[in-house]
C-alpha atoms as a PDB file:
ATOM      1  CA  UNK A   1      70.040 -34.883  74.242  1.00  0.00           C
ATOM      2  CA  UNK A   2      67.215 -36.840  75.728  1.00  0.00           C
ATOM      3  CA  UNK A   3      64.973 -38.819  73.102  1.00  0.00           C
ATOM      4  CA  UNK A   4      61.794 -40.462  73.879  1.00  0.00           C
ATOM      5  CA  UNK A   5      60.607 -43.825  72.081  1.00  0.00           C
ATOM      6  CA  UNK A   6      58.100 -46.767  71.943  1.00  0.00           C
ATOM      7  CA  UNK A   7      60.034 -49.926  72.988  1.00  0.00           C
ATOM      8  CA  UNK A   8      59.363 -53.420  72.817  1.00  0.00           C
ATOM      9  CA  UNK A   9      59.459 -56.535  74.620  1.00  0.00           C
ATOM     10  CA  UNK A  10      63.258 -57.527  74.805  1.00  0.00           C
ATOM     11  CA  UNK A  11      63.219 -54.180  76.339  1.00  0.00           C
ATOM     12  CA  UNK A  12      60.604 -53.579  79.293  1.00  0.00           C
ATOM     13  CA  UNK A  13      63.168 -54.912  82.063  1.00  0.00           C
ATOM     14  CA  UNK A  14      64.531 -50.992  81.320  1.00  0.00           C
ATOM     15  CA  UNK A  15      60.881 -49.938  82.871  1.00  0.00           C
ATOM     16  CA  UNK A  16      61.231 -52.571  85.714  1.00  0.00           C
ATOM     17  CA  UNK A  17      64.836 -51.440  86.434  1.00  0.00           C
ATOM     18  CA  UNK A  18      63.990 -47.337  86.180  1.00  0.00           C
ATOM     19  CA  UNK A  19      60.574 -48.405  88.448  1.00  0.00           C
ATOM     20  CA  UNK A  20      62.510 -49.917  91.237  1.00  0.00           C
ATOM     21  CA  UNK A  21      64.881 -47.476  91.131  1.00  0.00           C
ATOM     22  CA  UNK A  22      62.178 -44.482  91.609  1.00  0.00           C
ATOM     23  CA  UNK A  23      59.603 -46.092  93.683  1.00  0.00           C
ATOM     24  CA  UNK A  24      61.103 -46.279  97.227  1.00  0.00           C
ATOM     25  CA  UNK A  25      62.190 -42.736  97.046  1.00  0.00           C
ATOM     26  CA  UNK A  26      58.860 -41.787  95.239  1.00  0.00           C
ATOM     27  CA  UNK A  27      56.672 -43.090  97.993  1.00  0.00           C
ATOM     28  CA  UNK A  28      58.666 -42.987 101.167  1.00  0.00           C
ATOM     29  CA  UNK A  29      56.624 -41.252 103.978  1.00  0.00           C
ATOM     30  CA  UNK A  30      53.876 -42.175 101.685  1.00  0.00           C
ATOM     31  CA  UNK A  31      53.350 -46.109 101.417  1.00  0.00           C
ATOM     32  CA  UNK A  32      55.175 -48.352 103.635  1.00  0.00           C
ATOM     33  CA  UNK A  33      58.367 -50.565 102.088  1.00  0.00           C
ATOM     34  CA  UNK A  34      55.845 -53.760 102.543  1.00  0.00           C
ATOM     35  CA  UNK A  35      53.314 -52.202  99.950  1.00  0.00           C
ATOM     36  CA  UNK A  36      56.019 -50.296  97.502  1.00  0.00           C
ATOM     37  CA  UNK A  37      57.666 -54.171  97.390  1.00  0.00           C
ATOM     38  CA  UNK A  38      54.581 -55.829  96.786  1.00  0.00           C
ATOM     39  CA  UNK A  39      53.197 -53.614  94.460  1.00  0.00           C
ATOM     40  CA  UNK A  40      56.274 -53.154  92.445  1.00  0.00           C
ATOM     41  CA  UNK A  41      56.179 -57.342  92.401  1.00  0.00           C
ATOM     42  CA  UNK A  42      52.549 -56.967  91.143  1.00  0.00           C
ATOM     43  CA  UNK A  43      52.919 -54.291  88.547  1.00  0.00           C
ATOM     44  CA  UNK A  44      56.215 -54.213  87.001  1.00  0.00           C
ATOM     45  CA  UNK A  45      56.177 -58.138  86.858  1.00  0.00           C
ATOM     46  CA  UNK A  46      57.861 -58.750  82.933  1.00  0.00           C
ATOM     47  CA  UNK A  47      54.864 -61.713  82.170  1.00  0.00           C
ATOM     48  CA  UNK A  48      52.299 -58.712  83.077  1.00  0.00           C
ATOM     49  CA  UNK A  49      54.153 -55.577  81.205  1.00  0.00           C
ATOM     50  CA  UNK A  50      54.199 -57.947  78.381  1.00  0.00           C
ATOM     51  CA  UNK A  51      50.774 -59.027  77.880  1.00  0.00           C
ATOM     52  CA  UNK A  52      50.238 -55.015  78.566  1.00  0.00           C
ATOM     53  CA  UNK A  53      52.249 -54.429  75.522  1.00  0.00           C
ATOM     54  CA  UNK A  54      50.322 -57.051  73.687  1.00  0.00           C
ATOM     55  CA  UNK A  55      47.038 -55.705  74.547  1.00  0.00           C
ATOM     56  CA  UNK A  56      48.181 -52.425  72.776  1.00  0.00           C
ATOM     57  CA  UNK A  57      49.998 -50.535  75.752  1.00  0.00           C
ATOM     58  CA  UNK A  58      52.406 -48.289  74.351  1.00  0.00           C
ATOM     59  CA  UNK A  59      55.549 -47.922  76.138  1.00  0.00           C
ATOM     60  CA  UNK A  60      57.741 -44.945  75.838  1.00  0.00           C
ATOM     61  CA  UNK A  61      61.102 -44.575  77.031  1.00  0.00           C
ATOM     62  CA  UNK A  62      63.271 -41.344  77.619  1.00  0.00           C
ATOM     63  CA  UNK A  63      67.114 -41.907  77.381  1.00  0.00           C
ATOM     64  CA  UNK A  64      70.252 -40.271  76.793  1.00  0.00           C
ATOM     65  CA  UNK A  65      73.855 -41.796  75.014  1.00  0.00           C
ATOM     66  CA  UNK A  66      71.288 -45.337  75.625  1.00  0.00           C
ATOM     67  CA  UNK A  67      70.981 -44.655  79.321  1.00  0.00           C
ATOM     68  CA  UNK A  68      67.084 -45.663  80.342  1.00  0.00           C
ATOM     69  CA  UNK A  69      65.997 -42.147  82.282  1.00  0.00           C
ATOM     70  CA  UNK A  70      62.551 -42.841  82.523  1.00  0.00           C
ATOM     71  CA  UNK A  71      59.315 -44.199  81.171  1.00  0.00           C
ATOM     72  CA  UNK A  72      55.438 -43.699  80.697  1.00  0.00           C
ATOM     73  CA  UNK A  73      52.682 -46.393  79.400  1.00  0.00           C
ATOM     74  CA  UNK A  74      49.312 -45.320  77.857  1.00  0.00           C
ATOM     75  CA  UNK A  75      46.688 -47.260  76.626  1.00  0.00           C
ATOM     76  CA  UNK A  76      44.668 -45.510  74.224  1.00  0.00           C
ATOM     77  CA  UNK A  77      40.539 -45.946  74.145  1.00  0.00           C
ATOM     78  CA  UNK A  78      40.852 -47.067  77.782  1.00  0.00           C
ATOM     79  CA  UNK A  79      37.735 -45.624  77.986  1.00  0.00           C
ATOM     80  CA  UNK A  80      35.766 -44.591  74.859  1.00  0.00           C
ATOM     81  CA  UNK A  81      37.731 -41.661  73.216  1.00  0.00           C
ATOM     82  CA  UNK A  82      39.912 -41.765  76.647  1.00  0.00           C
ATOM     83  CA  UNK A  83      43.819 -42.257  76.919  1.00  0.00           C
ATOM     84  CA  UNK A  84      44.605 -43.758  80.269  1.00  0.00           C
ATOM     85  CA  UNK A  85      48.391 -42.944  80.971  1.00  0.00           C
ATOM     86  CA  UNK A  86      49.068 -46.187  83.520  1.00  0.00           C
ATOM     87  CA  UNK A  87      52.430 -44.899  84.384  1.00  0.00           C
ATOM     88  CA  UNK A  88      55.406 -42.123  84.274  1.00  0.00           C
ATOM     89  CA  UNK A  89      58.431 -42.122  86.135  1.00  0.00           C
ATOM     90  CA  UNK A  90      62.211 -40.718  85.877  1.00  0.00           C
ATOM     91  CA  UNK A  91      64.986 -41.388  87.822  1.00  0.00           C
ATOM     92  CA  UNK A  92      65.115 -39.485  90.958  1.00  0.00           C
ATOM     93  CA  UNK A  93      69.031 -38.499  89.623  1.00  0.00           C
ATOM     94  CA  UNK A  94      67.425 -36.540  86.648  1.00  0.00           C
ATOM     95  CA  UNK A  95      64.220 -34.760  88.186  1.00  0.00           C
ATOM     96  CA  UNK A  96      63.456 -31.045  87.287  1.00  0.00           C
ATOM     97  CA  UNK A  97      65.436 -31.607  83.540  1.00  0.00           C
ATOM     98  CA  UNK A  98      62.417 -31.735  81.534  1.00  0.00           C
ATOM     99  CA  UNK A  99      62.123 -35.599  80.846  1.00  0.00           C
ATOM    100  CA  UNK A 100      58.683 -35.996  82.302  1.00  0.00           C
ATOM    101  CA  UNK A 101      57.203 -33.331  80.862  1.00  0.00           C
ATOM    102  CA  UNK A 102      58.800 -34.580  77.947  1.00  0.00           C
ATOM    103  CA  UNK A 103      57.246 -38.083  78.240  1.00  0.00           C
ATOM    104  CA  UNK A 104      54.263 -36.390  78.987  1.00  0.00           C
ATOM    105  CA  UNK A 105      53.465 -34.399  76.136  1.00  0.00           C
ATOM    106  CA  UNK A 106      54.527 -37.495  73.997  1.00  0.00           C
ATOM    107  CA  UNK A 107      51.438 -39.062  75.721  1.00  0.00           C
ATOM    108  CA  UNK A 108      49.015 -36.227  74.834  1.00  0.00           C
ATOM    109  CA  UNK A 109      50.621 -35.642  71.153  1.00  0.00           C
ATOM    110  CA  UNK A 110      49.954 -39.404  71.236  1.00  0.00           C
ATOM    111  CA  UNK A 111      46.001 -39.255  72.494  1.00  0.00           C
ATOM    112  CA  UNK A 112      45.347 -36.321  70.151  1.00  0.00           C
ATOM    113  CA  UNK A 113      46.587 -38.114  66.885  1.00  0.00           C
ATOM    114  CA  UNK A 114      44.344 -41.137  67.847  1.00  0.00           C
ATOM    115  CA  UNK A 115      41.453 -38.472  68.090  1.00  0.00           C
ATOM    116  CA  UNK A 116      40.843 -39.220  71.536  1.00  0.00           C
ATOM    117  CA  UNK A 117      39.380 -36.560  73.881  1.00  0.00           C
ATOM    118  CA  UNK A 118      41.295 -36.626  76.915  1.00  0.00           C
ATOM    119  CA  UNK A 119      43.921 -38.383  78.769  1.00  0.00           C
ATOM    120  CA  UNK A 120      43.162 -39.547  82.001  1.00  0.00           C
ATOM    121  CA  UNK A 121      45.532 -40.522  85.446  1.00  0.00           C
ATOM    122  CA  UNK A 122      45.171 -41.845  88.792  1.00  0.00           C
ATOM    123  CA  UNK A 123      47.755 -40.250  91.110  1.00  0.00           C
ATOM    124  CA  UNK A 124      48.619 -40.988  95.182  1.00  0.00           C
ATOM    125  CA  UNK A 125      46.193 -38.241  97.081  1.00  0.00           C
ATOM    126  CA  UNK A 126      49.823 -37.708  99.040  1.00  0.00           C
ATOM    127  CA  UNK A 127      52.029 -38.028  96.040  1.00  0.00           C
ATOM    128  CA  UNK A 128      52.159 -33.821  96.263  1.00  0.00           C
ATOM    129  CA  UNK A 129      55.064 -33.241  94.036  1.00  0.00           C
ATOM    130  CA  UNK A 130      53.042 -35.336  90.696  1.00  0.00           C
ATOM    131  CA  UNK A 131      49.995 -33.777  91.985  1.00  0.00           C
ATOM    132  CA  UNK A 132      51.400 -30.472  91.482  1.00  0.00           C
ATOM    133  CA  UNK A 133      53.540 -31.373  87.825  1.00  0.00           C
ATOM    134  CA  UNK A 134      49.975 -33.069  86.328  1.00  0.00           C
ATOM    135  CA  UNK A 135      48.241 -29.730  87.640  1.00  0.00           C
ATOM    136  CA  UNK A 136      51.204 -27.471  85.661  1.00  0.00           C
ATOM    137  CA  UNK A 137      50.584 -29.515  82.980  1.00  0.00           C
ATOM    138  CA  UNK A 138      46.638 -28.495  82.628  1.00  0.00           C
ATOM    139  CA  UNK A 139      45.168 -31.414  84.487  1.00  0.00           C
ATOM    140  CA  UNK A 140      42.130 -31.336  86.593  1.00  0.00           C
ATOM    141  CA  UNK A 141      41.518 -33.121  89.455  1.00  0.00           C
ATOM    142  CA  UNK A 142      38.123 -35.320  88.940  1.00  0.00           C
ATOM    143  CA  UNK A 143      37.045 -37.361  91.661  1.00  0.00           C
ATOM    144  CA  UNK A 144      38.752 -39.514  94.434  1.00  0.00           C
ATOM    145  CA  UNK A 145      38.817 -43.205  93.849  1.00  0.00           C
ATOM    146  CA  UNK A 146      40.121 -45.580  96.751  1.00  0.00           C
ATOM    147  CA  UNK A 147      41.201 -49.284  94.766  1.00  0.00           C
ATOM    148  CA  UNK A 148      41.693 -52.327  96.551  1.00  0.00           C
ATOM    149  CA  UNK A 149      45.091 -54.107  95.132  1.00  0.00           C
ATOM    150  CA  UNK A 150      44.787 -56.933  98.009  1.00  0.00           C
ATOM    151  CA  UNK A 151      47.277 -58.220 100.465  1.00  0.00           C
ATOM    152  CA  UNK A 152      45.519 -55.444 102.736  1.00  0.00           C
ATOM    153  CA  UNK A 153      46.508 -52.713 100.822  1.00  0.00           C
ATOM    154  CA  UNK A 154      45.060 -49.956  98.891  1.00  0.00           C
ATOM    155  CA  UNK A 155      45.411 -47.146  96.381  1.00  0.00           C
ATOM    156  CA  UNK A 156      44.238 -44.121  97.727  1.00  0.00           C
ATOM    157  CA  UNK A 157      44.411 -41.784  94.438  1.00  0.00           C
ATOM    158  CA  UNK A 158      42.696 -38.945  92.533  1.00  0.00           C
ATOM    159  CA  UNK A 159      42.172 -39.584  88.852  1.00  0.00           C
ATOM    160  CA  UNK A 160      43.052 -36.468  87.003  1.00  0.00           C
ATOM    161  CA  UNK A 161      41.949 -35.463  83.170  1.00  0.00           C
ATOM    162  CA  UNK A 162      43.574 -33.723  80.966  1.00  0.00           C
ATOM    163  CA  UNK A 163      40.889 -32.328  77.635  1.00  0.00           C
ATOM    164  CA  UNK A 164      42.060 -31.419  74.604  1.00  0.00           C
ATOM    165  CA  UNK A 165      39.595 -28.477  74.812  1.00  0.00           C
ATOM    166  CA  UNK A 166      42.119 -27.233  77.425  1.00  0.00           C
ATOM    167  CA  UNK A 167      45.621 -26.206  75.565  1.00  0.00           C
END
């Protein structure tokens, strides 16, 4: 049985570890191994997940019999009254068994008890298989935003919203 819950630091090297593990077959076709490296360098460096944790990220994790499966991290009032869920992966290995959706509605069960009003993502504009999950799971998609993360490289994403007027 899979069970989801907040970690700390001696354990974020799980999220790095599931992260690197997911991204190159997450974004092949889609970002080149040059930006997936230097972008998994940038934003699942341990100094930077833990001052995230410190600044009041919460970071979930999904295992089973203490294997790491997958992850998310939300920030609550990233925006006023606006959960901002920064990240949610699972091992390629143990797709289509429920655990994001899982992690996912830990998020929103999350955002609602802290009376927040939505929960809001950015996704790849190619990344068609989260696209569609964040779409099953009653997201809108809200605008386009294009972010420069340097080095020459960009995210090209739509932020999605979830409401809690919406089910």
């Amino acid at each position: 049985m899979v069970r989801i819950r907040a970690i700390s630091t001696p354990e974020l090297f799980k999220v790095e570890t599931i992260a690197r593990a997911t991204w190159p077959s997450t974004f092949a076709g889609i970002l080149s191994s040059q930006q997936i490296e230097y972008m998994l360098n940038w934003m699942y460096d341990l100094r930077l997940l833990s001052s995230q944790l410190e600044a009041g990220y919460t970071f979930l994790l999904a295992e089973e019999e203490d294997q790491a499966l997958g992850f998310a991290v939300y920030q609550s009032n990233a925006v006023e009254a606006t959960t901002k869920l920064h990240k949610l992966y699972v091992l390629p290995t143990h797709h289509g068994k429920g655990i994001g959706k899982s992690l996912l509605q830990e998020v929103v069960q999350g955002a609602r008890l802290g009376v927040q009003e939505a929960v809001v993502l950015n996704v790849n504009k190619f990344n068609r298989k989260a696209i569609d999950f964040y779409l099953r799971m009653d997201f809108t998609i809200a605008q386009e935003e294009v972010i420069d993360i340097g080095n020459g490289y960009v995210m090209d994403d739509y932020v999605m919203r979830k409401d809690f007027s919406t089910p």
